[in-house]
Protein backbone atom coordinates (compact mmCIF):
# COMPACT_ATOMS: atom_id res chain seq x y z
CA UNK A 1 81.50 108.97 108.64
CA UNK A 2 83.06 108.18 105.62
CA UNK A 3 81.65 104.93 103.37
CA UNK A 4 85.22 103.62 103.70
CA UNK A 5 84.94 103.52 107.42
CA UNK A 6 81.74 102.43 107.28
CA UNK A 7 82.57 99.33 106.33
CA UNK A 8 86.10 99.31 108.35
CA UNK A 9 83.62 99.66 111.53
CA UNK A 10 80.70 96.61 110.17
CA UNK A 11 82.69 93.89 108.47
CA UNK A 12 82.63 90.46 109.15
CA UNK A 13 86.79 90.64 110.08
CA UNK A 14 86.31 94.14 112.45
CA UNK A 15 86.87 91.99 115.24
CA UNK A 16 90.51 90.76 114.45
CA UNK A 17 93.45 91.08 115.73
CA UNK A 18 95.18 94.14 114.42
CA UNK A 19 98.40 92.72 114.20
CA UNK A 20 97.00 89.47 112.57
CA UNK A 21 95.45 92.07 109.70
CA UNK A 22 99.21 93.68 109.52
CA UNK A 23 100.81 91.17 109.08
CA UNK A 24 98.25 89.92 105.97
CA UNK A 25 98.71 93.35 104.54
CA UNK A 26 102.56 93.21 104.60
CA UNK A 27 102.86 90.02 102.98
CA UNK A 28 100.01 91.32 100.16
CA UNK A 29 102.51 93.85 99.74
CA UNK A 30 105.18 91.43 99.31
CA UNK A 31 103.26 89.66 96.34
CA UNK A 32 102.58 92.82 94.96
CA UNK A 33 106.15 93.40 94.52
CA UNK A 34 107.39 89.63 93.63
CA UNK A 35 108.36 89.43 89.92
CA UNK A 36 106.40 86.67 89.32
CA UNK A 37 103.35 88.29 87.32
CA UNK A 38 100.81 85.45 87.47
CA UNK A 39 101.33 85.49 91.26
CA UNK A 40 100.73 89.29 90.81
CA UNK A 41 97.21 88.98 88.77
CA UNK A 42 96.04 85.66 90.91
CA UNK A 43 96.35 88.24 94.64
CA UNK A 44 94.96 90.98 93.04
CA UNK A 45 91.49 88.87 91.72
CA UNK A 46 91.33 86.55 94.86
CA UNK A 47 91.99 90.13 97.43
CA UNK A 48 89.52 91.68 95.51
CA UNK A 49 85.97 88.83 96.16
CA UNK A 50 87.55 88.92 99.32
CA UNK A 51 86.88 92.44 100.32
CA UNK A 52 83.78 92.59 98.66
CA UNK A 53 82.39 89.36 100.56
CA UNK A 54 83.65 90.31 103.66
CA UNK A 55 82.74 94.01 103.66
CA UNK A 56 79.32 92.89 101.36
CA UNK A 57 80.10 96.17 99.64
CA UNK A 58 78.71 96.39 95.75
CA UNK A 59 81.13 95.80 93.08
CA UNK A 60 79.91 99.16 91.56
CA UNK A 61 80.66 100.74 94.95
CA UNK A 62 83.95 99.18 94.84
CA UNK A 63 85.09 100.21 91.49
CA UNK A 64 84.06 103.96 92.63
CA UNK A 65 86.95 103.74 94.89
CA UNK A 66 89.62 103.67 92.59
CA UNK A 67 88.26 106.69 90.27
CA UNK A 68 90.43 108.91 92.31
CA UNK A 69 93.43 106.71 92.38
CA UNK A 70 93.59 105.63 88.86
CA UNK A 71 94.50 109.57 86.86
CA UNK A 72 97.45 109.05 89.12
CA UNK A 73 98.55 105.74 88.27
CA UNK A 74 97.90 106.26 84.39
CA UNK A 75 99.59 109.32 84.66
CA UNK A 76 102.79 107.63 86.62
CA UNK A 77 102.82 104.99 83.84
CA UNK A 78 102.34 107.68 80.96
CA UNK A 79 105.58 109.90 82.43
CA UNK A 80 107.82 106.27 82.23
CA UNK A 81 106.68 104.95 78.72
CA UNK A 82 106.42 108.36 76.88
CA UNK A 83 110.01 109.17 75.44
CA UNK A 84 111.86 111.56 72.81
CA UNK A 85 113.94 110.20 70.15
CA UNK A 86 115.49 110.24 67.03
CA UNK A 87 114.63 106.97 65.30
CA UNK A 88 111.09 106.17 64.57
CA UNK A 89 111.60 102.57 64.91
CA UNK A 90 111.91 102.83 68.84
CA UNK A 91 108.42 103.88 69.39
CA UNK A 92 105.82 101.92 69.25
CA UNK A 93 103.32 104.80 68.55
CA UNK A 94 104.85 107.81 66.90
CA UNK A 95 104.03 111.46 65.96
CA UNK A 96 106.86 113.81 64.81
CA UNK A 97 107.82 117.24 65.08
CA UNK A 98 110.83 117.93 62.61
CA UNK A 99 113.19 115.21 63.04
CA UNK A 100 112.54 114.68 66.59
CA UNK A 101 109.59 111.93 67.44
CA UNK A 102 107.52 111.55 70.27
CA UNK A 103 105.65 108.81 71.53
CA UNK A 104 105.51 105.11 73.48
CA UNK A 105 108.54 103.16 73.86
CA UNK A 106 109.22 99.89 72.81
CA UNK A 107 111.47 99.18 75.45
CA UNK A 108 109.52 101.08 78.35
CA UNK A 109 106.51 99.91 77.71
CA UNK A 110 106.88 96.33 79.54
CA UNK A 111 108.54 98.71 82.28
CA UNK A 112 105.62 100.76 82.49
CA UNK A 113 103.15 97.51 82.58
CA UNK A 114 104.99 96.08 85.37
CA UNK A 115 104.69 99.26 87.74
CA UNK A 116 101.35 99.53 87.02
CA UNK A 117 100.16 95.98 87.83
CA UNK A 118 102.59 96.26 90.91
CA UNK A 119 100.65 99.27 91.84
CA UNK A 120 97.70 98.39 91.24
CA UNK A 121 97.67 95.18 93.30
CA UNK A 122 99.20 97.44 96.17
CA UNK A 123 96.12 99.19 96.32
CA UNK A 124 94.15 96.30 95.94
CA UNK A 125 95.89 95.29 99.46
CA UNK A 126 95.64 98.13 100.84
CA UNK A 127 91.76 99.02 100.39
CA UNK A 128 91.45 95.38 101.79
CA UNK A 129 93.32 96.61 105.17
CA UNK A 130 91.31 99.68 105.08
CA UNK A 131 88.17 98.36 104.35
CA UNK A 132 88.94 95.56 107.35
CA UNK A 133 90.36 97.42 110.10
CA UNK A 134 88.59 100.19 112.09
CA UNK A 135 90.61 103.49 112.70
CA UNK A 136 90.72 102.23 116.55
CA UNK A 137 92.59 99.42 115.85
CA UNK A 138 95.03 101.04 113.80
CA UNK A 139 96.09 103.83 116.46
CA UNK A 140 96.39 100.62 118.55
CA UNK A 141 98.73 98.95 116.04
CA UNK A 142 100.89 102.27 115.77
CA UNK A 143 100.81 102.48 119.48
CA UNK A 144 102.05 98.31 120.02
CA UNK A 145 104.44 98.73 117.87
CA UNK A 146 106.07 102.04 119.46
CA UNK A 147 105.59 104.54 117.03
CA UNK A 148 106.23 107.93 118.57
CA UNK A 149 103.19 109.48 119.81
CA UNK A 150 103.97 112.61 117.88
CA UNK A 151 103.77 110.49 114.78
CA UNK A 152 100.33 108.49 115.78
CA UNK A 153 98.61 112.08 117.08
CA UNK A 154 99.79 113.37 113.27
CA UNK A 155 97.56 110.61 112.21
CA UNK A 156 94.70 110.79 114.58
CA UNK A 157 94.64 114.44 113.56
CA UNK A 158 94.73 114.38 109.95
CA UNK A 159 91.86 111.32 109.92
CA UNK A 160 89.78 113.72 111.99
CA UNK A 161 90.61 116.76 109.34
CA UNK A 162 89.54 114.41 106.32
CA UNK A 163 86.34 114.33 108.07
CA UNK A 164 86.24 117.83 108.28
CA UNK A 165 86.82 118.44 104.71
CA UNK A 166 85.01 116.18 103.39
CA UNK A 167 81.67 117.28 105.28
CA UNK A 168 82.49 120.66 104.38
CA UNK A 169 82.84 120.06 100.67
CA UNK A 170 79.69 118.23 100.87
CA UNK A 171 77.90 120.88 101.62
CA UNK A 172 79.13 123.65 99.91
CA UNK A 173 78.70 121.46 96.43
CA UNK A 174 74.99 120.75 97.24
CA UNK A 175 73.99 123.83 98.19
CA UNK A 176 75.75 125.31 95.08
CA UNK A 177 74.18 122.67 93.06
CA UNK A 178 70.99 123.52 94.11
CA UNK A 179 71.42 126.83 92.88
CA UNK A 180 72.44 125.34 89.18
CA UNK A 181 75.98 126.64 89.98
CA UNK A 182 77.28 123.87 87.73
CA UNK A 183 74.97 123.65 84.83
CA UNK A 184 77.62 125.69 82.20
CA UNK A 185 81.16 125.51 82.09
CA UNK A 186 81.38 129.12 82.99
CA UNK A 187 79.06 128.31 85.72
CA UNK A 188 80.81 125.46 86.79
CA UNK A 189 84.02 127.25 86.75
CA UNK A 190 83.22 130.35 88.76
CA UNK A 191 81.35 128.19 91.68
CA UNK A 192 84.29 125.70 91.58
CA UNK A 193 86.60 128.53 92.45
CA UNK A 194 83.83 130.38 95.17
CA UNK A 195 83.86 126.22 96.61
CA UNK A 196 87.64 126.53 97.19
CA UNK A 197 87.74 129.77 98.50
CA UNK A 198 84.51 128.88 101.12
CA UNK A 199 85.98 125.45 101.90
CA UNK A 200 89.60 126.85 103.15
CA UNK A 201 87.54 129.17 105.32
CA UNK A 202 85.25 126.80 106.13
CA UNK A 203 88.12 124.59 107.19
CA UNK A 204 89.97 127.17 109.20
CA UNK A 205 86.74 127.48 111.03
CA UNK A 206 86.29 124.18 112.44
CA UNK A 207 90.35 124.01 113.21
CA UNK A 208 89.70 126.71 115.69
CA UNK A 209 86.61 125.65 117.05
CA UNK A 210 88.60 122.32 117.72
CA UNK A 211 91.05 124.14 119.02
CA UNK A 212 88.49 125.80 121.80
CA UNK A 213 87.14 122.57 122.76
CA UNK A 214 90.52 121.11 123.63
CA UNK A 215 91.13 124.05 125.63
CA UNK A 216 87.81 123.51 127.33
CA UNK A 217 88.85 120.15 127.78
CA UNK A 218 92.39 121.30 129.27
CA UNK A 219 94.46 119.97 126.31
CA UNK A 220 98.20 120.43 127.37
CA UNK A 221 99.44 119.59 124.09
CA UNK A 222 99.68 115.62 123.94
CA UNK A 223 96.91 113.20 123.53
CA UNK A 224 96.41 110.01 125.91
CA UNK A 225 96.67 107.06 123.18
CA UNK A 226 97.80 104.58 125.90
């Protein structure tokens, strides 16, 4: 089980109604995305102690959660403030290469700001909805509100498959590490590739053996999420 739905499963709101916890979500999102930024900064702090009291998850463990998410965002931001141009004075940070510069513009930078607190406090929401509401309940909010089932067994699929690869990953890393597989960067390099070639294997593996226990199971090709 993953430490997100760890928490999802043992929190103090696991027992609420789905659709009450949608409905929260979607109007986090709407402050997100409201220009006013001081609304923006106040939901993003007060969603934050929330999730963390509720869930009684560490603030170290919280943070954690966002490592993977953030090299996105900061990238995102970089791609709409970085700019080309011919007069120095647009930039706010400057390096030049003939009598082209390159650097941070004045204009785009506020831009750039504003995405990223709007994205940021997105997240914030959304690890909140995650963190509150068990995978159960969710197929059982897609389901209410008549998603097609193609689109919910997608879902139920792809959760199961993050399991999958996770657990796989796991184990290939330890065992390599173990072995001092990542102690150079040669090292590190040469067992990172032998981890991605023995995890898409490894993956491919358990698809079929899923696949033989739906069979054994008599699977005709739709799942029962009534």
């Amino acid at each position: 089980m993953l430490s997100i739905d760890k928490y999802a499963y043992s929190n103090r709101w696991a027992e609420w109604s789905p659709l009450t916890k949608a409905g929260i979500w979607l109007g986090l999102m709407i402050l997100a995305f409201q220009p006013l930024l001081w609304l923006k900064f106040s939901m993003l702090v007060c969603v934050a102690i929330i999730t963390v009291r509720i869930t009684q998850v560490s603030w170290r463990q919280y943070v954690k959660w966002f490592y993977a998410i953030l090299p996105f965002l900061f990238l995102s931001i970089l791609g709409i403030i970085f700019t080309v141009s011919q007069q120095k004075q647009d930039l706010l940070i400057a390096c030049h290469w003939g009598q082209t510069y390159f650097g941070l513009s004045k204009t785009m930078l506020p831009v750039g700001a504003k995405i990223g607190i709007q994205a940021f406090s997105a997240i914030v929401g959304t690890y909140w909805f995650a963190l509150s509401t068990p995978f159960t309940q969710i197929i059982s909010l897609l389901h209410r509100l008549h998603l097609p089932d193609n689109l919910i067994e997608i879902t139920m699929l792809m959760y199961r498959f993050i399991f999958i690869f996770i657990e796989s990953c796991e184990q290939i890393y330890h065992a390599q590490k173990l072995r001092f597989g990542y102690d150079t960067i040669g090292l590190t390099l040469h067992s990172s590739g032998i981890l991605a070639q023995m995890l898409f294997q490894q993956v491919i593996v358990n698809y079929r053996k899923m696949e033989l226990a739906l069979a054994a199971k008599l699977y005709d090709g739709e799942f029962r999420i009534s």
